[in-house]
Protein backbone atom coordinates (compact mmCIF):
# COMPACT_ATOMS: atom_id res chain seq x y z
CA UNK A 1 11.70 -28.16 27.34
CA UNK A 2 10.77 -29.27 24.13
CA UNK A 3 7.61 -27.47 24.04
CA UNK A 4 8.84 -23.94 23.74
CA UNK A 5 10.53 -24.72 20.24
CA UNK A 6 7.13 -26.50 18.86
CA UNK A 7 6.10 -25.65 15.70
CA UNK A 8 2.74 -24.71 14.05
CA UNK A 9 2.75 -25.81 10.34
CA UNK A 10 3.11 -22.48 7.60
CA UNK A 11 -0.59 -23.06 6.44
CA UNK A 12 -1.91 -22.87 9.81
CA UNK A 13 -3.12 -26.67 9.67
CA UNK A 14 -6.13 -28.14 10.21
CA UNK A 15 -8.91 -25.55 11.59
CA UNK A 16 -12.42 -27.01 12.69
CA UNK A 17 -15.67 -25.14 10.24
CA UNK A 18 -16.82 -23.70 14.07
CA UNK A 19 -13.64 -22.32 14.80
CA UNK A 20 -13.19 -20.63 10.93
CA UNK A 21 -13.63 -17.11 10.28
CA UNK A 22 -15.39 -15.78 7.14
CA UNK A 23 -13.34 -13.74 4.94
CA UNK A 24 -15.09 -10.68 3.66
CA UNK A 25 -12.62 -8.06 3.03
CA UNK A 26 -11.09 -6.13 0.44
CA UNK A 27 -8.11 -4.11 -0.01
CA UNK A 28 -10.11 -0.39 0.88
CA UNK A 29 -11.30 -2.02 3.44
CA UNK A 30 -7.69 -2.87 4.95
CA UNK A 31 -6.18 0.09 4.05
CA UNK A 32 -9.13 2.22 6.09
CA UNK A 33 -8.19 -0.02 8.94
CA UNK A 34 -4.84 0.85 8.89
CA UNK A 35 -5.40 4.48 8.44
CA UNK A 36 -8.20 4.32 11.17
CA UNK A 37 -5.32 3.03 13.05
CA UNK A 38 -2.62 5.15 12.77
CA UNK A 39 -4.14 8.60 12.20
CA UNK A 40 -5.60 9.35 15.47
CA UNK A 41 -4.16 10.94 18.36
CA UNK A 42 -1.09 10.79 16.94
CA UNK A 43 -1.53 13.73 14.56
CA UNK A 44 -3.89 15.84 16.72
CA UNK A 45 -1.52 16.08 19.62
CA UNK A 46 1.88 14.66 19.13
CA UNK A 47 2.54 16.73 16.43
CA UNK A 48 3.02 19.33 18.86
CA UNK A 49 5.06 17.72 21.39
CA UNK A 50 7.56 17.07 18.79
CA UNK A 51 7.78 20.35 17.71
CA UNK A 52 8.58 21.37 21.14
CA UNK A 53 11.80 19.06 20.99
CA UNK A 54 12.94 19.41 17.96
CA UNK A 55 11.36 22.60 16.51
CA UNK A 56 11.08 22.43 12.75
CA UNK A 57 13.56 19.60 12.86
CA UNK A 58 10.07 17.73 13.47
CA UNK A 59 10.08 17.07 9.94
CA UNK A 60 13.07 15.10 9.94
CA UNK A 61 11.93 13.07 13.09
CA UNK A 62 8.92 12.22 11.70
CA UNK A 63 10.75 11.04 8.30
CA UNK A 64 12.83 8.58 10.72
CA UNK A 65 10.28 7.34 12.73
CA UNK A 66 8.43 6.21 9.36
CA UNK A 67 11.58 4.47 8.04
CA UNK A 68 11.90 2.53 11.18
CA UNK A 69 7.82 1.51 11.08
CA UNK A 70 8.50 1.11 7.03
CA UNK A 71 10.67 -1.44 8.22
CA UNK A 72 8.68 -3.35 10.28
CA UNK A 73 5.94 -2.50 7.96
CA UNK A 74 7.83 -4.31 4.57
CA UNK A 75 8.48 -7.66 6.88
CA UNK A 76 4.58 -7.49 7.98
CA UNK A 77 3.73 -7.59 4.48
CA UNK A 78 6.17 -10.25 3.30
CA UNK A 79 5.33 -12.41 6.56
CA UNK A 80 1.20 -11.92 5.81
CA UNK A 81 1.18 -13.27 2.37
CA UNK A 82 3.48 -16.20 3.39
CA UNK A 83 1.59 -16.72 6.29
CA UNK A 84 -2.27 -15.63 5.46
CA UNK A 85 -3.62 -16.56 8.91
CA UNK A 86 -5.15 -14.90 11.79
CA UNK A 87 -3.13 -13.83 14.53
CA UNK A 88 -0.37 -11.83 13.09
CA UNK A 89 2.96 -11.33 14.92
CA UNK A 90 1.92 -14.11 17.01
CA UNK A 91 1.31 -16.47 14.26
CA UNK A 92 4.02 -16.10 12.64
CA UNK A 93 5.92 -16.29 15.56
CA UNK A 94 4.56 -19.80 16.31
CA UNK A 95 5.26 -21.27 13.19
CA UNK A 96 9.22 -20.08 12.74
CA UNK A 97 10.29 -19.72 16.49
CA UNK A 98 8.13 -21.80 18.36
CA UNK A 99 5.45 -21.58 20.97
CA UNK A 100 7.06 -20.03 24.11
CA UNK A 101 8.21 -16.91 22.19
CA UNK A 102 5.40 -17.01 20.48
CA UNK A 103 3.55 -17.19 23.59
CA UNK A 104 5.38 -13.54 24.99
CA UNK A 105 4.89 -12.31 21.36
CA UNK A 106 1.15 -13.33 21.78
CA UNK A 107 1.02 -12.05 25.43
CA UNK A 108 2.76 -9.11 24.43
CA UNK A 109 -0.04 -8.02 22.13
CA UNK A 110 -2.64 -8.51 24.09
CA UNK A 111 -1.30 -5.75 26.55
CA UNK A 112 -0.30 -3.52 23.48
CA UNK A 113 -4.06 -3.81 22.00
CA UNK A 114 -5.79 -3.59 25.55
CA UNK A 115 -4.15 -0.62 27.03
CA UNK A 116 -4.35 0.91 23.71
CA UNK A 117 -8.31 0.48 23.82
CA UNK A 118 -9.18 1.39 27.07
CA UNK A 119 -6.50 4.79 26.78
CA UNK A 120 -7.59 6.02 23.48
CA UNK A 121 -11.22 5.69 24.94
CA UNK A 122 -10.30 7.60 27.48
CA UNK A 123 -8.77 10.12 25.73
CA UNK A 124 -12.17 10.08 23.23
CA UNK A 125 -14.22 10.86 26.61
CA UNK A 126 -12.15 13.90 27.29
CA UNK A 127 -12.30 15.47 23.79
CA UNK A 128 -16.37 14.60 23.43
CA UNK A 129 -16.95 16.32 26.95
CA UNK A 130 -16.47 19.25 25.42
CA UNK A 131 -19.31 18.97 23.19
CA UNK A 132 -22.02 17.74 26.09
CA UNK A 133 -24.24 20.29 26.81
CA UNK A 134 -26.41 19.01 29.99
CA UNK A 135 -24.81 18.90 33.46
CA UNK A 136 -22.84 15.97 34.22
CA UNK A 137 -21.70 15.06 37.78
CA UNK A 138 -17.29 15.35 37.18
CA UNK A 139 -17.66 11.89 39.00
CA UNK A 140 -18.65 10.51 35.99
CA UNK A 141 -15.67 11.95 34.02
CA UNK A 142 -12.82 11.08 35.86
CA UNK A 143 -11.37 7.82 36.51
CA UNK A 144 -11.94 5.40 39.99
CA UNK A 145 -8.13 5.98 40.21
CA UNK A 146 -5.60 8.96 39.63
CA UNK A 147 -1.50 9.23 40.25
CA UNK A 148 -0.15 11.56 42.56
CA UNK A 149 3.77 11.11 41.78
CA UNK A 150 4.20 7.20 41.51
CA UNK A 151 1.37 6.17 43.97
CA UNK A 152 -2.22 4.64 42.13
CA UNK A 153 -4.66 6.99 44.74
CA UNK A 154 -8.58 6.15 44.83
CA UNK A 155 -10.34 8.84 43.23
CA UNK A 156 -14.02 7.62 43.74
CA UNK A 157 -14.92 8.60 39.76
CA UNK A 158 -15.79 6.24 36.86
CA UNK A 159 -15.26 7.58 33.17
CA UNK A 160 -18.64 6.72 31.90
CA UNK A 161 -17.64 8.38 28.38
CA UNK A 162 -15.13 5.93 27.97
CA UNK A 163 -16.56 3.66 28.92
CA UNK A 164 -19.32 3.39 26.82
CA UNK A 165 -17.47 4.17 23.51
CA UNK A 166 -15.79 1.24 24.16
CA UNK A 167 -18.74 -0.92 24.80
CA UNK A 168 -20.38 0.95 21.50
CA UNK A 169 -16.99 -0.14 19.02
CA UNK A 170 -17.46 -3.99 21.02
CA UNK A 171 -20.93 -3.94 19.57
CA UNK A 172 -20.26 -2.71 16.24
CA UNK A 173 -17.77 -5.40 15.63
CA UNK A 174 -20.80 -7.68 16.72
CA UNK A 175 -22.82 -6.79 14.12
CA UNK A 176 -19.91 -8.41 11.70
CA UNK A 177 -16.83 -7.76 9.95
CA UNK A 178 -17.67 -6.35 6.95
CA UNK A 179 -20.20 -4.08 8.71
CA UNK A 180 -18.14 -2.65 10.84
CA UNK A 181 -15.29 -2.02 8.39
CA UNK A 182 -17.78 -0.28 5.71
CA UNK A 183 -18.70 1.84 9.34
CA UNK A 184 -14.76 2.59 9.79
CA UNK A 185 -13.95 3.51 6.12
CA UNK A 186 -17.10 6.54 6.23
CA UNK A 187 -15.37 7.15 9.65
CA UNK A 188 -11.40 7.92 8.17
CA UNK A 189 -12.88 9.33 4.85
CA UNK A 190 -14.32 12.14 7.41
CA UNK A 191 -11.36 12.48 9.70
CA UNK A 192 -8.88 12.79 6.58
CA UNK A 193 -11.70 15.45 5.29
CA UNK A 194 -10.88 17.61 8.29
CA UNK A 195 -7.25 17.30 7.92
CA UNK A 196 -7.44 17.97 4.60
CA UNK A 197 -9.12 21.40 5.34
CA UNK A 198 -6.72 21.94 8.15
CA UNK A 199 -3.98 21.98 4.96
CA UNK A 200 -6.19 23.76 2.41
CA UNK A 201 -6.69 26.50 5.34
CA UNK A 202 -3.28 26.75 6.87
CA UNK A 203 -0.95 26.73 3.31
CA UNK A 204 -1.96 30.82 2.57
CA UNK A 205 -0.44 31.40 6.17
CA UNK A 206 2.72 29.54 5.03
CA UNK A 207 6.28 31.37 6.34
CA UNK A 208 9.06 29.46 4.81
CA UNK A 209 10.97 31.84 7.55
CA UNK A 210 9.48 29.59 10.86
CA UNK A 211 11.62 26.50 9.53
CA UNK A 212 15.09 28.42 10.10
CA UNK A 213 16.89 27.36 11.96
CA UNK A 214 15.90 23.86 11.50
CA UNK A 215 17.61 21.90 14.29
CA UNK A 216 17.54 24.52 17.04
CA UNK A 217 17.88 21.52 19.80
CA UNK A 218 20.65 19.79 17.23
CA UNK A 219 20.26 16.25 16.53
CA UNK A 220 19.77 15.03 20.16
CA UNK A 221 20.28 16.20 23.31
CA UNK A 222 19.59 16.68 26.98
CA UNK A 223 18.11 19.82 28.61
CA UNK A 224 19.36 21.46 31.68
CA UNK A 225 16.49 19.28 33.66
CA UNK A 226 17.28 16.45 31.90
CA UNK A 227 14.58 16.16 29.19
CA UNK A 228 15.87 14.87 26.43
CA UNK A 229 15.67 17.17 23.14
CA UNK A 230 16.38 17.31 19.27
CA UNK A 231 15.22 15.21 16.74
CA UNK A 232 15.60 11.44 17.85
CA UNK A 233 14.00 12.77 21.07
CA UNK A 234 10.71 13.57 19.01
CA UNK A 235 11.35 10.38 16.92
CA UNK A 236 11.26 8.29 19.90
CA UNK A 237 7.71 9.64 20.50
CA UNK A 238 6.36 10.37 17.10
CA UNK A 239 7.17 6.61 16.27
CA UNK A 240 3.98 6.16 18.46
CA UNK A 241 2.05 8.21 16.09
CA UNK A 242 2.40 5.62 13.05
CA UNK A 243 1.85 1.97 14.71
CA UNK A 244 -1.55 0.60 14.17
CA UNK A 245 -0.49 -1.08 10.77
CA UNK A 246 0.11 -4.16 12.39
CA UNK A 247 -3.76 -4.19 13.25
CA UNK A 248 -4.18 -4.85 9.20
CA UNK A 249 -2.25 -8.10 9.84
CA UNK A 250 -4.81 -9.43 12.39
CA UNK A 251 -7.33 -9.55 9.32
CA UNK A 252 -5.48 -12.10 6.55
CA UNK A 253 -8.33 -14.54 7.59
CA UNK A 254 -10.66 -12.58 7.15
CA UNK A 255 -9.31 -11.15 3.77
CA UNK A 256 -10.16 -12.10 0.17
CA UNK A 257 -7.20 -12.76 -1.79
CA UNK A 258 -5.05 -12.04 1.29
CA UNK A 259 -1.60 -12.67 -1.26
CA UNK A 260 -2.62 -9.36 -3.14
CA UNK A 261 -4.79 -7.44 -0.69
CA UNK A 262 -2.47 -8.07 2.78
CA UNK A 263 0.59 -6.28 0.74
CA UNK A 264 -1.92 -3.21 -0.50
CA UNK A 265 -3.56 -2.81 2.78
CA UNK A 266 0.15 -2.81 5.48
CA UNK A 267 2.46 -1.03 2.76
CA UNK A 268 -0.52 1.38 1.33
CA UNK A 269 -1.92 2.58 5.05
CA UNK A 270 1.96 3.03 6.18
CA UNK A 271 2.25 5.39 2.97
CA UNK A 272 -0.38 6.96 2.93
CA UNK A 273 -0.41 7.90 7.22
CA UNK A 274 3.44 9.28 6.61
CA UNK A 275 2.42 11.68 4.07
CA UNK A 276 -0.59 12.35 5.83
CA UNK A 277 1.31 13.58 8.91
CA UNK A 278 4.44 15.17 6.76
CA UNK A 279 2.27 17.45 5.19
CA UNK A 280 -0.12 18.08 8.09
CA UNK A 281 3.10 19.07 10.32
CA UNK A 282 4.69 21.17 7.39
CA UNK A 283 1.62 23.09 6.91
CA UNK A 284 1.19 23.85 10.20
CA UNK A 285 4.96 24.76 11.21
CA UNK A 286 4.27 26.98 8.24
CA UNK A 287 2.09 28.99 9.50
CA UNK A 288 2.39 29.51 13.36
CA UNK A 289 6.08 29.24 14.77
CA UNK A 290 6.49 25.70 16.25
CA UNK A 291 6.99 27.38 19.87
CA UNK A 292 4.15 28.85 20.19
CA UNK A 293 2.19 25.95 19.00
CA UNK A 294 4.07 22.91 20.68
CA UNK A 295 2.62 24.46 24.03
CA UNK A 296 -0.96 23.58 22.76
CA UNK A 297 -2.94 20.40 24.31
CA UNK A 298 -4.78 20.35 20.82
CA UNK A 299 -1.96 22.26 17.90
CA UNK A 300 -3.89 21.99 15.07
CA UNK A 301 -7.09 23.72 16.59
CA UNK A 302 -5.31 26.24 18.29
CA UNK A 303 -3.09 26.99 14.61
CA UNK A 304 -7.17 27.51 13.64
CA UNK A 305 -7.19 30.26 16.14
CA UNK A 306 -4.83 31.86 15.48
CA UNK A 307 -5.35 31.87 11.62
CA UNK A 308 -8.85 33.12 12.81
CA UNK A 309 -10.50 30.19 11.48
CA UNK A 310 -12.82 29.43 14.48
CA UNK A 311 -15.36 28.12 12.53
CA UNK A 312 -12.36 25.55 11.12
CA UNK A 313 -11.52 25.05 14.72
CA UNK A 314 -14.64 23.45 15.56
CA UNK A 315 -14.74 21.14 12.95
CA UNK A 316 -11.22 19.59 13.31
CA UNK A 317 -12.19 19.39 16.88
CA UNK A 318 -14.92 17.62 16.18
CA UNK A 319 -12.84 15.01 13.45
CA UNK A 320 -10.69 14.13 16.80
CA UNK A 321 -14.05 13.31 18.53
CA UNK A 322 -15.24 11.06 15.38
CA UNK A 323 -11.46 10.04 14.58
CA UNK A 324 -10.25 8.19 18.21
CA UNK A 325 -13.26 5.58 17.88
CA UNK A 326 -11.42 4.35 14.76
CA UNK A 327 -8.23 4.21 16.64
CA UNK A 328 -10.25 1.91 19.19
CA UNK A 329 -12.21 -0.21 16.67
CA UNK A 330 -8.88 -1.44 15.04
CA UNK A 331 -7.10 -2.03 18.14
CA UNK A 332 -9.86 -4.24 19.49
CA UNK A 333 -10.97 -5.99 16.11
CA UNK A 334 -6.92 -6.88 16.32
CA UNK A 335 -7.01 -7.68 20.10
CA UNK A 336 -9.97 -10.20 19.48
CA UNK A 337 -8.16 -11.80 16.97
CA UNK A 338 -5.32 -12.19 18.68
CA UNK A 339 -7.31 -13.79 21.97
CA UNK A 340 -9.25 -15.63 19.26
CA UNK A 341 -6.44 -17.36 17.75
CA UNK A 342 -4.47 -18.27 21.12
CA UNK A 343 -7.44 -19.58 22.14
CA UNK A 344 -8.12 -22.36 19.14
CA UNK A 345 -4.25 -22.83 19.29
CA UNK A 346 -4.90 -23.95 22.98
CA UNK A 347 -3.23 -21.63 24.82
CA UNK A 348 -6.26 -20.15 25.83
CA UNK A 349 -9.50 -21.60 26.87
CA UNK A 350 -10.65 -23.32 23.93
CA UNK A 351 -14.47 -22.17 24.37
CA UNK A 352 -13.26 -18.43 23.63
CA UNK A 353 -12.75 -19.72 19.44
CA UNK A 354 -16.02 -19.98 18.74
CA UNK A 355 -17.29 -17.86 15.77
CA UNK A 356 -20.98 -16.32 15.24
CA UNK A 357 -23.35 -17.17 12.31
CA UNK A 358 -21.93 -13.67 10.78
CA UNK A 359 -18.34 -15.39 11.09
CA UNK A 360 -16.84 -12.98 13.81
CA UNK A 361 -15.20 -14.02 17.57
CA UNK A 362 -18.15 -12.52 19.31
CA UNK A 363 -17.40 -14.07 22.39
CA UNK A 364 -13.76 -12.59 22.81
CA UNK A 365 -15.00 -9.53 20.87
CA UNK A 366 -17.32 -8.93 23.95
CA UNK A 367 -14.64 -9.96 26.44
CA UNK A 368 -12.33 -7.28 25.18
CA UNK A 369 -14.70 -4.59 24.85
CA UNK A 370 -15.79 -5.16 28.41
CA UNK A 371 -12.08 -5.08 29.58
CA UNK A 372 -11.74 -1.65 27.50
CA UNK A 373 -14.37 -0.25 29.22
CA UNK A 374 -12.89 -1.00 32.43
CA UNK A 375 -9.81 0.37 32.02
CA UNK A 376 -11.27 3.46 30.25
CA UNK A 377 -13.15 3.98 33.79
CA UNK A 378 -11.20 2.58 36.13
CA UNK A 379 -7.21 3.58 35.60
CA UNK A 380 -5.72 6.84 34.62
CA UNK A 381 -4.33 5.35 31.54
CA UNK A 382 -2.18 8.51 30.33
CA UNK A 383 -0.07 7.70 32.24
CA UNK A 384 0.38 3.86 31.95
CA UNK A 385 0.13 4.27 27.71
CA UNK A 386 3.28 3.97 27.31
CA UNK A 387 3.20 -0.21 28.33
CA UNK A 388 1.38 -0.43 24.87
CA UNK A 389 4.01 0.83 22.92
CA UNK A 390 6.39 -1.64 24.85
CA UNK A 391 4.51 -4.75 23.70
CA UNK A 392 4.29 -3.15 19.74
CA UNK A 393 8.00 -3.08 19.51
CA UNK A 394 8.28 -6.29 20.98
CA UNK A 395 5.61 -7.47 18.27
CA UNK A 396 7.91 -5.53 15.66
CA UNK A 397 11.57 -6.84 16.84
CA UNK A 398 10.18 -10.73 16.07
CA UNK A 399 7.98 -10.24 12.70
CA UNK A 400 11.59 -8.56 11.65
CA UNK A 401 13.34 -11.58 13.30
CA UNK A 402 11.08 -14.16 11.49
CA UNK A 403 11.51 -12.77 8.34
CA UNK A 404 15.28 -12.50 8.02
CA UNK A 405 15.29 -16.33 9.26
CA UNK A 406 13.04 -17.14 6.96
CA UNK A 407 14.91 -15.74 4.27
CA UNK A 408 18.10 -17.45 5.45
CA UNK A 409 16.09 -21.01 6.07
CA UNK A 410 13.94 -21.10 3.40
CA UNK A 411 14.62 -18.97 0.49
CA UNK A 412 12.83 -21.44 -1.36
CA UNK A 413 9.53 -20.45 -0.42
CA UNK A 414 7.22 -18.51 -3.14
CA UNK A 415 6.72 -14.65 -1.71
CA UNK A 416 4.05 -13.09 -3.32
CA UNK A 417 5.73 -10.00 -1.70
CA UNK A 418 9.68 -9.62 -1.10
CA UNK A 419 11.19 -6.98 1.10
CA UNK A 420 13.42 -4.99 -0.70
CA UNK A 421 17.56 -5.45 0.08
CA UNK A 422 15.55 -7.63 3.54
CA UNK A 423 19.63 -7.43 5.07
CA UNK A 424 19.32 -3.58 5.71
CA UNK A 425 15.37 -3.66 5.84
CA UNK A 426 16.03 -6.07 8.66
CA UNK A 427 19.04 -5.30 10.92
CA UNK A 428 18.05 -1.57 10.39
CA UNK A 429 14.44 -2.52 11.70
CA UNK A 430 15.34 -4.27 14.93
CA UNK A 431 18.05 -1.83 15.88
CA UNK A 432 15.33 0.93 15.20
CA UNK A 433 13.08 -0.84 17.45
CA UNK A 434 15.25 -1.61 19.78
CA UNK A 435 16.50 2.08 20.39
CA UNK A 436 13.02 3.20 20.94
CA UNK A 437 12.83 0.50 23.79
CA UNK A 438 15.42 2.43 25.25
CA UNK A 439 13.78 5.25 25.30
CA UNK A 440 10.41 4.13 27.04
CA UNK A 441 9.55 5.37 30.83
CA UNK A 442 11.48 3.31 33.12
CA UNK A 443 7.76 2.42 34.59
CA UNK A 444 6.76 0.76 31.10
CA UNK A 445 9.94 -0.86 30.91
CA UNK A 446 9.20 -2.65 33.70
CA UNK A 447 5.61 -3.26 33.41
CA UNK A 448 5.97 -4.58 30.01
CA UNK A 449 8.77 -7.15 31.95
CA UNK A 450 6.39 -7.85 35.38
CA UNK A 451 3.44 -8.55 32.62
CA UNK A 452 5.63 -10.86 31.01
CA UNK A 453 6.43 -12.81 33.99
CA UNK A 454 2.71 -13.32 35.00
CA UNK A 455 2.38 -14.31 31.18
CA UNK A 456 5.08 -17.35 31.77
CA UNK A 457 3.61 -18.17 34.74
CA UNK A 458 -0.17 -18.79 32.99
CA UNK A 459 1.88 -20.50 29.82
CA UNK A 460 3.40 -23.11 32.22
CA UNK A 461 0.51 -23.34 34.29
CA UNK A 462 -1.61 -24.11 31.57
CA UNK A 463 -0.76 -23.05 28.26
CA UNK A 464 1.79 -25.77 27.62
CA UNK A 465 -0.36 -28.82 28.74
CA UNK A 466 -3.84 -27.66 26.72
CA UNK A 467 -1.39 -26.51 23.12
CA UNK A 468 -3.11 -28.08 20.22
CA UNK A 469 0.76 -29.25 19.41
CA UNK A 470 0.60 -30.94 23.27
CA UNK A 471 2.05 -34.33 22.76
CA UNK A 472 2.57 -33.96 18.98
């Protein structure tokens, strides 16, 4: 069983010129993939689902939920610059606790980033159908399959919308890295544009009155139907709202000076996305009462409407139409990566490594936007989200883990980064993580477990005999 504990060397080792990618980033452009991450539907709708369990208390949960991803977020940092490879989580996984967790860190991902792709794409379709004007058949907007209670039921649709986002972000990141980054930074400079009018808009409304009493649900509870309320109840689902930082990670190979730039690009997005939504959800608690607005499917357009700011309405609609592809380019730049990197460690079919003449994975780049774009059509993925956020916290618990070993193992190592008091960071940070696990559907607690088990299954079968470290 001595394959599961072998190692990849700290500086990645020896890498073939075919199977290098061309760094060509800078820190703006990490930190606009982060925020392209994070800020997406997170701010546009959960914002309002956690004021409907915790009320103005929102504030608070949204302050927790960024400690626990500040967490996660410090050890990504320290863990990049140490280890300024491609593959993130993964990577680092295989070079301080060996290849089979690795593996289920890897594997892990690769769920998180897909599902994440092909739901946010969905979700894009049904915000941008609002804006076509010519008659569609509602075939074409709904997906092949639909749940009625806990049964998949064929629907006969195809979400052509999201479909074809997804296929339009794939060939974007074709084009090249650098392209499509200087594409996503225009992108988040818009999106945080229309938030930033949202505020400007929404502050002359402001009732200091609407944030008494503060805690109505207390600081968690359970509701007569057994919905879970208060303010770790919204936590557990605003946490959602900030991941996406980890996507910056995927990049240190592609990243000049990835010592300084990594640190600026994880700890700077992380920042910036918890102010962003701290001010966002204080502005608009402010000025409509949190229960009228929680009941919204889109709270910061209908707080337009009732300001009487339809004109304002449109437009921040229209920022969640040009935000979500963000959302989706980071996930699947960091999902190709990911399948890029298992693949030249061996784990994968070699053949999916190679890089273009522009430096990019374009043949796992086009793999995963054409998986996307399946799901997108195919599965009703609102409801199956939720397996994402099981493999991020899985991805969180063991970049936390790794760096607190680390620390113990090797203090000797120079950080160009050090996570501050790394004993509290650390223990607080798994814990964190852990409790949110917790919280998770019962359904994506045991997907994420049943696509687990298929992924030991394909590691035995062939991972472990084609490893780069096989018979090392």
């Amino acid at each position: 069983m001595s394959f599961l504990t072998r190692r990849k060397p700290m500086d990645g080792g020896f890498v073939a010129e075919h199977h290098k990618l061309k760094a060509t980033l800078g820190w703006p452009h990490l930190i606009a993939l982060g925020v392209g991450a994070i800020v997406g539907t997170g701010i546009y709708t959960l914002i309002g689902v956690g004021a409907g369990l915790a009320g103005p208390g929102v504030m608070l949960s949204f302050a927790i939920a960024g400690a626990v991803c500040a967490c996660a977020a410090l050890a990504y940092a320290e863990m990049a610059t140490l280890i300024p490879a491609a593959g993130s989580a993964y990577t680092y996984s295989y070079s301080v606790l060996g290849e089979g967790l690795a593996w289920i860190v890897g594997w892990s991902l690769i769920l998180e980033y897909t599902v994440v792709c092909g739901a946010v794409a969905a979700g894009w379709a049904g915000h941008a159908a609002e804006f076509v004007t010519i008659p569609v058949d509602p075939k074409w907007m709904a997906s092949t399959f639909a749940l009625e209670g806990s049964k998949l039921v064929f629907s006969g649709g195809f979400n052509a919308l999201g479909a074809l986002i997804a296929l339009a972000v794939a060939g974007l990141l074709l084009i090249g890295t650098r392209e499509s980054a200087t594409v996503n930074m225009v992108l988040v400079v818009v999106k945080l544009a229309a938030l930033g009018l949202f505020v400007f808009l929404a502050l002359p409304a402001f009732d200091a009155s609407h944030f008494t009493p503060f805690s109505p649900y207390g600081f968690s509870g359970v509701n007569a139907d057994g919905t879970k309320v208060g303010v770790m109840a919204a936590a557990s689902i605003i946490f959602f709202a900030f991941y996406g930082f980890d996507a910056v990670s995927t990049a240190a190979e592609e990243t000049k000076n990835p010592e300084k730039n990594l640190t600026i690009g994880i700890v700077g997005s992380m920042i910036a996305c918890t102010v962003i939504y701290m001010v966002v959800a204080a502005a608009a608690i402010g000025a409509v009462l949190p229960g009228v607005f929680s009941k919204a499917d889109a709270p910061l357009v209908f707080v337009m409407e009732q300001l009487g700011h339809g004109g304002a309405a449109k437009l921040v609609a229209a920022a969640a139409v040009i935000a979500l592809p963000t959302v989706i380019m980071a996930f699947m730049y960091g999902q190709s990566r990911i399948f890029f990197v298992m693949a030249r460690d061996g784990l994968l079919p070699v053949g999916l490594a190679k890089v273009s003449k522009r430096g990019a994975p374009s043949f796992v780049t086009l793999i995963t936007g054409v998986l996307a774009a399946l799901l997108a059509g195919i599965l009703p993925l609102g409801e199956i989200a939720a397996l994402a956020n099981a493999g991020t916290l899985a991805a969180f618990v063991a970049v936390l883990v790794c760096m607190m070993i680390l620390r113990v193992k090797a203090p000797e190592l120079k950080r160009v980064f050090k996570t501050p008091i790394w004993p509290v960071v650390g223990v607080f940070g798994v814990v964190g993580c852990l409790y949110l696990f917790t919280t998770l559907p019962n359904t994506a607690i045991i997907g994420f477990f049943v696509w687990n088990a298929i992924g030991v299954v394909v590691y035995l079968l062939y991972g472990r005999r084609k490893s780069a470290l096989a018979g090392t």
